[in-house]
Protein backbone atom coordinates (compact mmCIF):
# COMPACT_ATOMS: atom_id res chain seq x y z
CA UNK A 1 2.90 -9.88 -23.21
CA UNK A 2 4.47 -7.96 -20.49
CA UNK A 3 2.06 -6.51 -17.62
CA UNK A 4 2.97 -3.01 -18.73
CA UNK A 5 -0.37 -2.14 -20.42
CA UNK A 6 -2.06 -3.84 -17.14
CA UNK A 7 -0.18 -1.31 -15.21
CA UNK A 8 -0.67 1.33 -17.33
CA UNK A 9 -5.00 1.00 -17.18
CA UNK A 10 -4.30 0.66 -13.00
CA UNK A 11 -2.10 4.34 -13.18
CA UNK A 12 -4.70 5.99 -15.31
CA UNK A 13 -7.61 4.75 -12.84
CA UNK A 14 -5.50 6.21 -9.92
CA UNK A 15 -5.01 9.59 -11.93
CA UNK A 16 -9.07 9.64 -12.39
CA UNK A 17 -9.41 8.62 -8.36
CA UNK A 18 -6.69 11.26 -7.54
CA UNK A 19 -8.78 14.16 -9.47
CA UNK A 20 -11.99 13.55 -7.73
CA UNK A 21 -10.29 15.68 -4.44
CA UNK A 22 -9.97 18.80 -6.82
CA UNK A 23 -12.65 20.98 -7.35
CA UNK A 24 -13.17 23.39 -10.33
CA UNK A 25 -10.01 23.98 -11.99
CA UNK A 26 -6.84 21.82 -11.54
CA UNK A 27 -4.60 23.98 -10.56
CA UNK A 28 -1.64 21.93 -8.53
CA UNK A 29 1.46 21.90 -11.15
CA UNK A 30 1.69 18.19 -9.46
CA UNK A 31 -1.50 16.93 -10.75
CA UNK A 32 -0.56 18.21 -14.23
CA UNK A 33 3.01 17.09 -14.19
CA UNK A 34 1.89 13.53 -13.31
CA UNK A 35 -0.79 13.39 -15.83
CA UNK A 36 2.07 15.03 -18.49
CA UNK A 37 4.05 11.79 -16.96
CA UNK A 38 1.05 9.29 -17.63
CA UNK A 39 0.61 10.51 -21.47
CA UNK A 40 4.90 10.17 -22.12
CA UNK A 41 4.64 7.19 -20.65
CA UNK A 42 1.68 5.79 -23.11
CA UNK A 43 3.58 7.33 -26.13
CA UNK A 44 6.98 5.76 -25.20
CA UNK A 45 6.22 2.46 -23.82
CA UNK A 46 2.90 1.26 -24.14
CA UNK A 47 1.93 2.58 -27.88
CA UNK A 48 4.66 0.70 -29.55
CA UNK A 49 3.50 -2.52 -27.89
CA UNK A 50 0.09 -2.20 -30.20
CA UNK A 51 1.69 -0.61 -32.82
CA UNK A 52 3.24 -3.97 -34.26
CA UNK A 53 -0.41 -5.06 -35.08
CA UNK A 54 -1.75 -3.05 -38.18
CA UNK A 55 -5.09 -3.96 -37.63
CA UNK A 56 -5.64 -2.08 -34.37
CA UNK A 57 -4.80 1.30 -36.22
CA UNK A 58 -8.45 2.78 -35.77
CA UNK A 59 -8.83 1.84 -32.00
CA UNK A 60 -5.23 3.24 -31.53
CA UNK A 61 -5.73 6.52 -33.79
CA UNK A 62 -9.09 6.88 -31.18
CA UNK A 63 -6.31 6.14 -27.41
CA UNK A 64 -3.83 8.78 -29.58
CA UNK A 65 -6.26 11.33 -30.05
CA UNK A 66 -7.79 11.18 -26.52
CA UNK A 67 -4.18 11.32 -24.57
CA UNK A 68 -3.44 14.37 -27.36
CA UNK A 69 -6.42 15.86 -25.85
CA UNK A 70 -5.33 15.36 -22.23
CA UNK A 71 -1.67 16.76 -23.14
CA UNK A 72 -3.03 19.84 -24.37
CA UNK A 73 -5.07 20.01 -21.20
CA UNK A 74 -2.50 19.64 -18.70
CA UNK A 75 -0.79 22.52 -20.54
CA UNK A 76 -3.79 24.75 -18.69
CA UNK A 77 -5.98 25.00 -15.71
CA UNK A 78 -9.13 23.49 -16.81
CA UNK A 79 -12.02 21.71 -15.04
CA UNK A 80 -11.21 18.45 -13.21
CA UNK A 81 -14.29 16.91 -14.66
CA UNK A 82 -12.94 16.95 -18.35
CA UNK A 83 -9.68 15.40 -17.23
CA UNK A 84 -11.50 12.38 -15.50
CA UNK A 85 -13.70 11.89 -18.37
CA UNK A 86 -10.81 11.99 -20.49
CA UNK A 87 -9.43 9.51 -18.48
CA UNK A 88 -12.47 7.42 -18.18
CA UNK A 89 -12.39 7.17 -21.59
CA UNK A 90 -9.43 5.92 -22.00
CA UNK A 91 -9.56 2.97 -19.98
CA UNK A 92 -13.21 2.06 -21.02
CA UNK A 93 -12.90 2.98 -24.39
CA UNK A 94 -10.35 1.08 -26.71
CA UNK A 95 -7.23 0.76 -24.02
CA UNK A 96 -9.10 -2.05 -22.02
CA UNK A 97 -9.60 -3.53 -26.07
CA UNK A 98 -5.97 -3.04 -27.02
CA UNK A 99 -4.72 -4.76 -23.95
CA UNK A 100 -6.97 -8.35 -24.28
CA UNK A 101 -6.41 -8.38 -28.50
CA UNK A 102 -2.33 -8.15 -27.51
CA UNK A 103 -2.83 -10.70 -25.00
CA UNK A 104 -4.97 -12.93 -27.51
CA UNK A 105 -2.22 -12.52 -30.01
CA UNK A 106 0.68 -13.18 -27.51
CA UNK A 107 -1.23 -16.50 -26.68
């Protein structure tokens, strides 16, 4: 398996990091952008690395719906604290999951 997905988990933990400096409302077009950057980048080159695998469609419907939620988001000005959780989620949730069952199955 390539280290994408590694890489991936490492970019959304430095996106978290990077929003504890705002407070309130994000309102640098830069944060947004790179977060807008970080969710293009999961739907064109790290989804279709799980997708092959038809058993992981519940824990991918569940990354989907969470990076959905953070597009939408960087579409406004909302509180840091719901992008980082977002984000939390995302790497604790079924991301971290995804990444060791395509390992296991590259093996």
């Amino acid at each position: 398996m390539s280290q994408a997905p590694r890489t991936y988990i490492q970019e959304v933990e430095k996106a978290r990091k990077g929003l504890n400096k705002v407070n309130g409302q994000v309102h640098s077009q830069r944060h947004r952008n790179d977060l807008l950057q970080l969710v293009e980048r999961y739907f064109s080159v790290i989804r279709p690395s799980f997708v092959c695998n038809q058993e992981q469609g519940a824990a991918i419907k569940a990354i989907d719906d969470l990076l959905q939620e953070l597009l939408i988001l960087c579409h406004k000005r909302s509180m840091a604290k719901r992008y980082q959780e977002i984000l939390a989620s995302v790497k604790k949730g079924g991301f971290n999951d995804q990444v060791q069952k395509a390992q296991h199955d590259a093996a």
